[in-house]
N, C-alpha and C. Protein backbone atom coordinates (compact mmCIF):
# COMPACT_ATOMS: atom_id res chain seq x y z
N UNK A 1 71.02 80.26 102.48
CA UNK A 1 71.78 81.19 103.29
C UNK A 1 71.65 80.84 104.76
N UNK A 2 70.59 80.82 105.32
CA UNK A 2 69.96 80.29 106.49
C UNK A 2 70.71 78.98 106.69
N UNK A 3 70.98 78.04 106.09
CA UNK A 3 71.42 76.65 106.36
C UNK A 3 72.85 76.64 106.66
N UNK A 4 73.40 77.89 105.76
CA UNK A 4 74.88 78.07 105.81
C UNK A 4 74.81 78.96 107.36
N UNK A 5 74.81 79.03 107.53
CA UNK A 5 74.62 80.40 109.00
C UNK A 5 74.35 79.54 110.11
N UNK A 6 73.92 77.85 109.65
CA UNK A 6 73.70 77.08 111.03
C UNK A 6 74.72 76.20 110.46
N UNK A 7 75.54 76.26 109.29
CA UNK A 7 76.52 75.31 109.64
C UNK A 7 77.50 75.70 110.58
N UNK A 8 77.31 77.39 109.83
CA UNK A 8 78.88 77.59 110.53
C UNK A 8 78.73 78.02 111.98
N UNK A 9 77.62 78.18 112.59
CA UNK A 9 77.25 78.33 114.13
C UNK A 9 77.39 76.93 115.01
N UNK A 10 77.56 75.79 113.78
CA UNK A 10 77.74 74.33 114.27
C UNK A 10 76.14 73.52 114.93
N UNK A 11 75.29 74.68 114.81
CA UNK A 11 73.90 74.38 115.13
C UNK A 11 73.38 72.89 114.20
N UNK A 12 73.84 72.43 113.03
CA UNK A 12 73.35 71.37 112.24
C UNK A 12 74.52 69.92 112.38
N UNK A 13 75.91 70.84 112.06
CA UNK A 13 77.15 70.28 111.54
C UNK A 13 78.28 70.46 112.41
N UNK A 14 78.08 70.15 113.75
CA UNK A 14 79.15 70.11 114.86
C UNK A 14 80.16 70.34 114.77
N UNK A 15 80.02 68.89 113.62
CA UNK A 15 81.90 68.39 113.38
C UNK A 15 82.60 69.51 112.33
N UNK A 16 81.94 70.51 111.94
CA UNK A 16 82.54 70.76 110.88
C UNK A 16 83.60 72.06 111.74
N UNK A 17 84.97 72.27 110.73
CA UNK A 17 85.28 73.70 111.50
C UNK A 17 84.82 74.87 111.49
N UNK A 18 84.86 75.45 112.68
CA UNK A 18 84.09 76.95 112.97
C UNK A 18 84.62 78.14 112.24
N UNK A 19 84.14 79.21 111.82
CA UNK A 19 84.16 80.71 111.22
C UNK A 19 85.64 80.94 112.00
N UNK A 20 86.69 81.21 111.44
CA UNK A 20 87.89 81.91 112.00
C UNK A 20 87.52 83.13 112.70
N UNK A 21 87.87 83.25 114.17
CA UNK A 21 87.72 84.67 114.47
C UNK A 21 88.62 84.75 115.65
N UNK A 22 89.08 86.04 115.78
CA UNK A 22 90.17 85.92 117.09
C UNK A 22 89.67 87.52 118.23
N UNK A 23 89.14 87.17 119.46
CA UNK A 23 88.93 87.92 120.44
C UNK A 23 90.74 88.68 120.82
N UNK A 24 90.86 89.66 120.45
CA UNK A 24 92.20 89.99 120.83
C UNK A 24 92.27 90.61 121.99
N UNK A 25 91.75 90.80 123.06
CA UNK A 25 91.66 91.63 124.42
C UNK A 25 91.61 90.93 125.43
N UNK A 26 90.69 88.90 124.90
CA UNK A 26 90.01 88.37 125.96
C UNK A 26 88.73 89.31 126.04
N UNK A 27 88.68 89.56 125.90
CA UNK A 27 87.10 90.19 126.31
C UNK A 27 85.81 89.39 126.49
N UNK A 28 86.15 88.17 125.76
CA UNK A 28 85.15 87.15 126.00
C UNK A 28 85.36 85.62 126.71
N UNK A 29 86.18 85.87 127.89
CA UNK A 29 86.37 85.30 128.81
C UNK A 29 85.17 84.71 129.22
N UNK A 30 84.24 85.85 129.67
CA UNK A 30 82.96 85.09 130.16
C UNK A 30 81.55 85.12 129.72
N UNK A 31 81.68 84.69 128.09
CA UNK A 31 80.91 84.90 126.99
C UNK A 31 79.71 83.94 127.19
N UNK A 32 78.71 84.80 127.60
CA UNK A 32 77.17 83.44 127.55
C UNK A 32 77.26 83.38 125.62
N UNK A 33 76.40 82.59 125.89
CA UNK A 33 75.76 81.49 124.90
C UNK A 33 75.42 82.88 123.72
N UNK A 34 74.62 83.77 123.70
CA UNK A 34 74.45 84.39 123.33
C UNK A 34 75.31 85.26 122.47
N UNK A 35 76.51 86.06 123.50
CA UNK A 35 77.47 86.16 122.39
C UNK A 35 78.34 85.58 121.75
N UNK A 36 78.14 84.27 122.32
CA UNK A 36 79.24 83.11 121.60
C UNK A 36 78.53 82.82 120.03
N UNK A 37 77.46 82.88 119.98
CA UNK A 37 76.35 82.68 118.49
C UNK A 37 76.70 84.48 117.77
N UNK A 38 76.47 85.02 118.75
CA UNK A 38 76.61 86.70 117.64
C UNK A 38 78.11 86.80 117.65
N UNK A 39 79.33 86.54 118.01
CA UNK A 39 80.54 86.51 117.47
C UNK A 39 80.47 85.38 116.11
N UNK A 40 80.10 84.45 116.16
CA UNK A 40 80.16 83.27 115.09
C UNK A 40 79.26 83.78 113.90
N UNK A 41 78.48 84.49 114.39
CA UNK A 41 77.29 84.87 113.03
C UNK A 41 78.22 86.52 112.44
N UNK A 42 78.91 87.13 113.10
CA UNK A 42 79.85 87.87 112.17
C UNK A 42 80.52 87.02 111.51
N UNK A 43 81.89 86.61 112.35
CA UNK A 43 82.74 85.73 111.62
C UNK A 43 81.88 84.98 110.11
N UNK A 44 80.81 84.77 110.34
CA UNK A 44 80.20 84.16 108.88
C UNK A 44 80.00 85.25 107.92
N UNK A 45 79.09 86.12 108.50
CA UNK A 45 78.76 87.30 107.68
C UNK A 45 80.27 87.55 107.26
N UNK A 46 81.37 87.70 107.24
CA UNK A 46 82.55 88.10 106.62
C UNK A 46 83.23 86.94 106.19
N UNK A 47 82.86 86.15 106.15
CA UNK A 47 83.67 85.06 105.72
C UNK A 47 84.68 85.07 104.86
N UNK A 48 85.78 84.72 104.96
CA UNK A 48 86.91 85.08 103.77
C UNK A 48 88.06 85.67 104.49
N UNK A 49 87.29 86.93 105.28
CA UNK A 49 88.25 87.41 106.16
C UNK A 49 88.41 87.57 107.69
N UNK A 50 89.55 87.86 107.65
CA UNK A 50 89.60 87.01 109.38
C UNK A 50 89.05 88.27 110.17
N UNK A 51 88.11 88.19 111.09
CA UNK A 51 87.27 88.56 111.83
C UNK A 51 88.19 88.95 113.48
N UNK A 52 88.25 90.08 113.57
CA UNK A 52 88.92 89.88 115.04
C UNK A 52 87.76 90.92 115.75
N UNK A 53 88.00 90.51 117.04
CA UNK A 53 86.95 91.40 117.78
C UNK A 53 87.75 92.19 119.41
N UNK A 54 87.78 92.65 120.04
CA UNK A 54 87.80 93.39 120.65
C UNK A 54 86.63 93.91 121.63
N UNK A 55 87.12 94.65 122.95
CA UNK A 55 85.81 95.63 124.16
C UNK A 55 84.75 94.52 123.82
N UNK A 56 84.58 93.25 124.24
CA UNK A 56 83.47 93.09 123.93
C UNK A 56 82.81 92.73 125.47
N UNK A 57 81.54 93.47 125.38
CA UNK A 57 80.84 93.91 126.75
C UNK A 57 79.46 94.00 126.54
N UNK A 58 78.67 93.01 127.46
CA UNK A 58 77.26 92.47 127.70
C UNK A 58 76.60 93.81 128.76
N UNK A 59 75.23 93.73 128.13
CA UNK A 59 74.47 94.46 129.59
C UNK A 59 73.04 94.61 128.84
N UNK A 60 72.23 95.06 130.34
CA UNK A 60 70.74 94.29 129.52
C UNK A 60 69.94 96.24 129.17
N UNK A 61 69.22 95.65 128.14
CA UNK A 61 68.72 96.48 127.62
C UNK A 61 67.39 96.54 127.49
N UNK A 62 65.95 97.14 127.94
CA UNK A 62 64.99 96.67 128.32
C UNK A 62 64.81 95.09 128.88
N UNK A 63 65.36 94.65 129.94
CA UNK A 63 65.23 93.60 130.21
C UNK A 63 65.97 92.30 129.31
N UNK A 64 66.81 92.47 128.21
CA UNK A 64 67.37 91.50 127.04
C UNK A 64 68.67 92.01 127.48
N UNK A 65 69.28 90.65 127.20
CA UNK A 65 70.80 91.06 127.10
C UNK A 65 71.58 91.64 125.60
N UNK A 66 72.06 92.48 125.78
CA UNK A 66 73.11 92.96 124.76
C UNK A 66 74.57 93.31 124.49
N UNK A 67 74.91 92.95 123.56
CA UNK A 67 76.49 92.80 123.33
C UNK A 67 76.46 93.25 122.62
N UNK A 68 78.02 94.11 122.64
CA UNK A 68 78.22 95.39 122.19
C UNK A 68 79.89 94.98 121.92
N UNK A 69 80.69 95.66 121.13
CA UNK A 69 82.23 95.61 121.06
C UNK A 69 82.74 96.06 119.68
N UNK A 70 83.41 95.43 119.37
CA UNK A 70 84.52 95.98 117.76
C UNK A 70 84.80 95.29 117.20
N UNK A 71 84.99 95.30 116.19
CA UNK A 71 84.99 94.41 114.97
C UNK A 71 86.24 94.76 113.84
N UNK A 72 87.28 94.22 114.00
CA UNK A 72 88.17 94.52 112.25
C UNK A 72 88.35 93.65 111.64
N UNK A 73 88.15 94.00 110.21
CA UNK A 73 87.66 93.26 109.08
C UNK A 73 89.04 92.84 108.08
N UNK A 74 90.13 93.88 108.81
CA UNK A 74 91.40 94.21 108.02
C UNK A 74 92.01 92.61 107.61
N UNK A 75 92.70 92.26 106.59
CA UNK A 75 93.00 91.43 106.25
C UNK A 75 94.85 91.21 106.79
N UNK A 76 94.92 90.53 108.35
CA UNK A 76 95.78 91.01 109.14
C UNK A 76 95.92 89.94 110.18
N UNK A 77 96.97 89.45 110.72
CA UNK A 77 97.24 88.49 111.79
C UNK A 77 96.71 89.67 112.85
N UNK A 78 97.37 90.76 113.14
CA UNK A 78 97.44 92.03 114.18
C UNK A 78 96.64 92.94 113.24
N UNK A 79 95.53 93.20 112.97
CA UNK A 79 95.15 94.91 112.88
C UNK A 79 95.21 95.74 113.26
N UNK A 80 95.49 96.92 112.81
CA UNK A 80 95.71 98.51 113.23
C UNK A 80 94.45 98.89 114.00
N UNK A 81 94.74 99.55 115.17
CA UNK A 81 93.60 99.97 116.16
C UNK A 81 92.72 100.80 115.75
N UNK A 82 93.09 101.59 114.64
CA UNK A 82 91.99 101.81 113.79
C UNK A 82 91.15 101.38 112.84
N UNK A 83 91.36 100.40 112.68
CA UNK A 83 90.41 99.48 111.53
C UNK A 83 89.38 99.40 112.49
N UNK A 84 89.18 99.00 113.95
CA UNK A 84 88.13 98.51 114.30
C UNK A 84 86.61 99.66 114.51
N UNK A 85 85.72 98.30 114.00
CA UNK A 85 84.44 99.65 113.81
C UNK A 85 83.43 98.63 115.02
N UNK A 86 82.56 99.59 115.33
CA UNK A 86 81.63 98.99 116.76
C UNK A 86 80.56 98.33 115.92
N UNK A 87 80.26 96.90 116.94
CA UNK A 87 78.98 96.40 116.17
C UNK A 87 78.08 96.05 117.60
N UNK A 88 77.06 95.86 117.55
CA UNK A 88 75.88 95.27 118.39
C UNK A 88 75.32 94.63 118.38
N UNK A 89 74.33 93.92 119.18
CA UNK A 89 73.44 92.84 118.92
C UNK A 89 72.09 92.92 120.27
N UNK A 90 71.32 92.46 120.10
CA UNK A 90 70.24 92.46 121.47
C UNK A 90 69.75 91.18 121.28
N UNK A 91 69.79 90.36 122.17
CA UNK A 91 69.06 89.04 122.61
C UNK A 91 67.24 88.95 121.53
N UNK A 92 67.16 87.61 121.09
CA UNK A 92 65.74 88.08 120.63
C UNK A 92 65.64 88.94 119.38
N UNK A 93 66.44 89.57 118.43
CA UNK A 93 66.34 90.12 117.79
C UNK A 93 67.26 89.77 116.35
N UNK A 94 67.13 89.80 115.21
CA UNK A 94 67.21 89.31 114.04
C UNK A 94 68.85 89.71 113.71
N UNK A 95 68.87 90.64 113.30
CA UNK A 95 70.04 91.66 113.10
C UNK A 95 71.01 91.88 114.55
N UNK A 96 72.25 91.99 113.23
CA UNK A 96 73.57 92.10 114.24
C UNK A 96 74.04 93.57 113.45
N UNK A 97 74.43 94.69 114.00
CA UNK A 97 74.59 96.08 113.76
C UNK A 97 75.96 96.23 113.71
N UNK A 98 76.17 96.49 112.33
CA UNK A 98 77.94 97.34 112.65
C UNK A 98 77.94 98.36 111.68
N UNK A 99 78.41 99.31 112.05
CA UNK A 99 78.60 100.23 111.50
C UNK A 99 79.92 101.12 111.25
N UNK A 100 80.22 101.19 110.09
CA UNK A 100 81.38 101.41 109.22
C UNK A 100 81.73 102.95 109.59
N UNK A 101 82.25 103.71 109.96
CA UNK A 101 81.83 105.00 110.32
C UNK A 101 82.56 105.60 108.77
N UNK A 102 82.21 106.54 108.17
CA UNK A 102 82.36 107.28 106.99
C UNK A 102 82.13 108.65 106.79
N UNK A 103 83.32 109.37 106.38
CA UNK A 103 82.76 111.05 106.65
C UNK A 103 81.50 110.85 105.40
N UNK A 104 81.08 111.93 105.86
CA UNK A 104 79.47 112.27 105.23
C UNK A 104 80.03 113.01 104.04
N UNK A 105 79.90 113.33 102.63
CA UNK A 105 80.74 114.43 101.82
C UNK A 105 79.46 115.54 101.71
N UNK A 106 80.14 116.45 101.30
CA UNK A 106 79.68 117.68 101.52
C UNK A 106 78.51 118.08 100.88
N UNK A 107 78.77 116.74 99.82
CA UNK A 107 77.06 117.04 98.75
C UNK A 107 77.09 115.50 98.84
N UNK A 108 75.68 115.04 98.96
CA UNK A 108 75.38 113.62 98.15
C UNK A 108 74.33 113.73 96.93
N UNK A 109 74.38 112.62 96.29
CA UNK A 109 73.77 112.57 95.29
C UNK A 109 72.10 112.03 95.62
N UNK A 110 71.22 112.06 95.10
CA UNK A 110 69.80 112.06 95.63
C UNK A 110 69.63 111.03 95.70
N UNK A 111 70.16 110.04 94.81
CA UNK A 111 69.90 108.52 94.76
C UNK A 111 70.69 107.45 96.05
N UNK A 112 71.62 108.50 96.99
CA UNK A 112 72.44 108.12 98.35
C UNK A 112 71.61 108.36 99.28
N UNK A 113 70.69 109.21 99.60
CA UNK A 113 70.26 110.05 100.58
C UNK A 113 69.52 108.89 101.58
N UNK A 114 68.95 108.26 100.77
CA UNK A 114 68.33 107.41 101.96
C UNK A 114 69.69 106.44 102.56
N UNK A 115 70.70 105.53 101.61
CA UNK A 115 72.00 104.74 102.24
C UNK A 115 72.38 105.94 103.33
N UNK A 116 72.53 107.03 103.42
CA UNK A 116 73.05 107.50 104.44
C UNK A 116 71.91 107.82 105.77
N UNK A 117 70.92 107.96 105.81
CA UNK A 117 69.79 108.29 106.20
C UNK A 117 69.83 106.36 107.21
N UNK A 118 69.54 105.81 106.49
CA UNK A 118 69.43 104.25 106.73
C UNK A 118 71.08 104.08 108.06
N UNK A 119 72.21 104.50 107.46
CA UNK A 119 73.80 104.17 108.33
C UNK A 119 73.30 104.89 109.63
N UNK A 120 72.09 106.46 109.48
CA UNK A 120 72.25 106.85 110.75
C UNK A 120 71.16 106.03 112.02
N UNK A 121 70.06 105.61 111.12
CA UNK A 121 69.51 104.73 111.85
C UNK A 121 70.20 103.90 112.75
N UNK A 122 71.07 103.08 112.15
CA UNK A 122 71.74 101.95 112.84
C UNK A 122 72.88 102.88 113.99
N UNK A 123 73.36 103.44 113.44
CA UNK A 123 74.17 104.54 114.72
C UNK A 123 73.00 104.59 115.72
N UNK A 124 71.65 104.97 115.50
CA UNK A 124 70.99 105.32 116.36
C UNK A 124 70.95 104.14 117.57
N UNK A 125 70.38 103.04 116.49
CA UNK A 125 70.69 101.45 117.36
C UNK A 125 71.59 100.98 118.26
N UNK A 126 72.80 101.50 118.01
CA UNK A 126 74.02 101.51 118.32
C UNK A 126 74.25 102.07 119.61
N UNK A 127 73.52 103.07 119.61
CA UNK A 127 73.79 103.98 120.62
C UNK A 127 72.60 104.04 122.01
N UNK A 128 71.39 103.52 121.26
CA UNK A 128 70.71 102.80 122.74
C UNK A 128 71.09 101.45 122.76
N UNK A 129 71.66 100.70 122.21
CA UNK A 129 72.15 99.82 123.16
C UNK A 129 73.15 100.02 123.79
N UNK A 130 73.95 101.09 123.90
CA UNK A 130 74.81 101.34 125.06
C UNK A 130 76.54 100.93 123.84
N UNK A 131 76.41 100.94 122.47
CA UNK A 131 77.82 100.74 122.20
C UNK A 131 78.38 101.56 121.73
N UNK A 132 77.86 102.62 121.57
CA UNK A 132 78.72 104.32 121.10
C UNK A 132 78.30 105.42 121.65
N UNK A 133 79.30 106.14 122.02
CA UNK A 133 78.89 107.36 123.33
C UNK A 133 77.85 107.95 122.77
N UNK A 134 77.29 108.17 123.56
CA UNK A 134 75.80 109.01 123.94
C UNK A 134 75.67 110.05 122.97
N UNK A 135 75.54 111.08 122.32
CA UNK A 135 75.56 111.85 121.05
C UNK A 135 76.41 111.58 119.86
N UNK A 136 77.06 110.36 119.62
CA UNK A 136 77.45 109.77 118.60
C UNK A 136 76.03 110.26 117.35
N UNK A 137 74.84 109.72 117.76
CA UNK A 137 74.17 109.68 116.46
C UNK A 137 73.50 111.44 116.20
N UNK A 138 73.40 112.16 117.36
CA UNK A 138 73.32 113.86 117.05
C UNK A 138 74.31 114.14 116.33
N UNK A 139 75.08 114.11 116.58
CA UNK A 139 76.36 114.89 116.06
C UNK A 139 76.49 114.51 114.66
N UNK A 140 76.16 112.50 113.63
CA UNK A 140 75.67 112.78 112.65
C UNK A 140 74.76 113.10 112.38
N UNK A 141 73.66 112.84 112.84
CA UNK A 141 72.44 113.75 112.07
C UNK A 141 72.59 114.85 111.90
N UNK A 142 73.55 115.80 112.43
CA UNK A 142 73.65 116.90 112.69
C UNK A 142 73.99 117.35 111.05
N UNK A 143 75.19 117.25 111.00
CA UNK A 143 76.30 116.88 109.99
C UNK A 143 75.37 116.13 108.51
N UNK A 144 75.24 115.93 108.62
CA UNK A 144 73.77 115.26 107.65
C UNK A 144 73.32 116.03 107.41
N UNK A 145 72.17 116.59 108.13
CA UNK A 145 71.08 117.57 108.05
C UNK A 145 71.75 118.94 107.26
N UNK A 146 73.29 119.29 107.48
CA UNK A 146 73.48 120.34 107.14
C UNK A 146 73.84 119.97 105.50
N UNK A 147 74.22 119.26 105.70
CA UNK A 147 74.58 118.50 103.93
C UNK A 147 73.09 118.64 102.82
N UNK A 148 71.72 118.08 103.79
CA UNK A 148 70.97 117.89 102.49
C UNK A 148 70.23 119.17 103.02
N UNK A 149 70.12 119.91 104.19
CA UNK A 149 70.24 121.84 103.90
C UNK A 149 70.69 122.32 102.69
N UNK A 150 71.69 121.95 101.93
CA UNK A 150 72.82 122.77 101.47
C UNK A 150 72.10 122.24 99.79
N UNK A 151 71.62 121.35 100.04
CA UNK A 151 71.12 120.93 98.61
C UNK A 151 70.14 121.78 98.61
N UNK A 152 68.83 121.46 99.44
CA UNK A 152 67.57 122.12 99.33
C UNK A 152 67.81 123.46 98.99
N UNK A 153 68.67 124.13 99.78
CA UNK A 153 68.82 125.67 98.91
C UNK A 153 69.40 126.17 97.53
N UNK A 154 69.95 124.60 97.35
CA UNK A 154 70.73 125.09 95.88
C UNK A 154 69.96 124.36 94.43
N UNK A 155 68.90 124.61 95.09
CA UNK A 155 67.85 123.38 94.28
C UNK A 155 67.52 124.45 93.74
């Protein structure tokens, strides 16, 4: 997996062609090195489908740089402005963050609780690095919390 992830970053295999992906805004006009590798390491992670990105915007985060922007996955020359979902990244760090946004349903099943528990984490991520407004991740936990409320009492 690892070997494939440096082909297609061109880190091993130069010559070979790169992960399809299309910046539709320009937004990465003046893309360091950094997000030029975390745009290419989506485009892989989705491979198959064409990767477009969008808002994409650097700024440092304890001292590391981070990139932040949008991501649609839609299978589409032009995607609908709603397909796109926000992803992140921080300099130095393993993981690239996107998150799918999904209403919460009104009951989950016990064997979900942590997959949803886990999506709000990464919102959380999301949101100190500066790529989704500021109570993005209250407002689900919020919404959450009242969901597995609703179990505990009907237990």
């Amino acid at each position: 997996m690892k070997r494939a992830l440096f082909l297609c970053l061109g880190l091993l295999a130069p010559a070979l062609p790169a992960c399809a992906q299309t910046v539709v805004d320009g937004s990465d006009k003046a893309a360091t090195p950094f997000v030029k590798t975390t745009l290419k390491a989506l485009s892989h992670k989705y491979a198959g489908t064409p990767t477009h990105f969008r808002q994409i915007v650097t700024h440092k985060v304890d001292d590391k740089q981070s990139v932040c922007g949008q991501i649609s996955l839609e299978n589409s020359k032009s995607p609908d402005a709603s397909s796109y979902i926000p992803f992140g990244a921080t300099e130095g760090q393993d993981n690239i963050i996107v998150f799918e946004p999904r209403t919460i349903p009104a009951a989950l099943d016990f064997r979900e609780v942590n997959s949803w528990i886990n999506r709000g984490a990464d919102l959380e991520d999301l949101e100190e690095m500066g790529c989704v407004p500021e109570g993005s991740y209250r407002a689900y936990s919020d919404t959450l919390n009242k969901v597995l409320q609703k179990r505990k009492n009907s237990s």
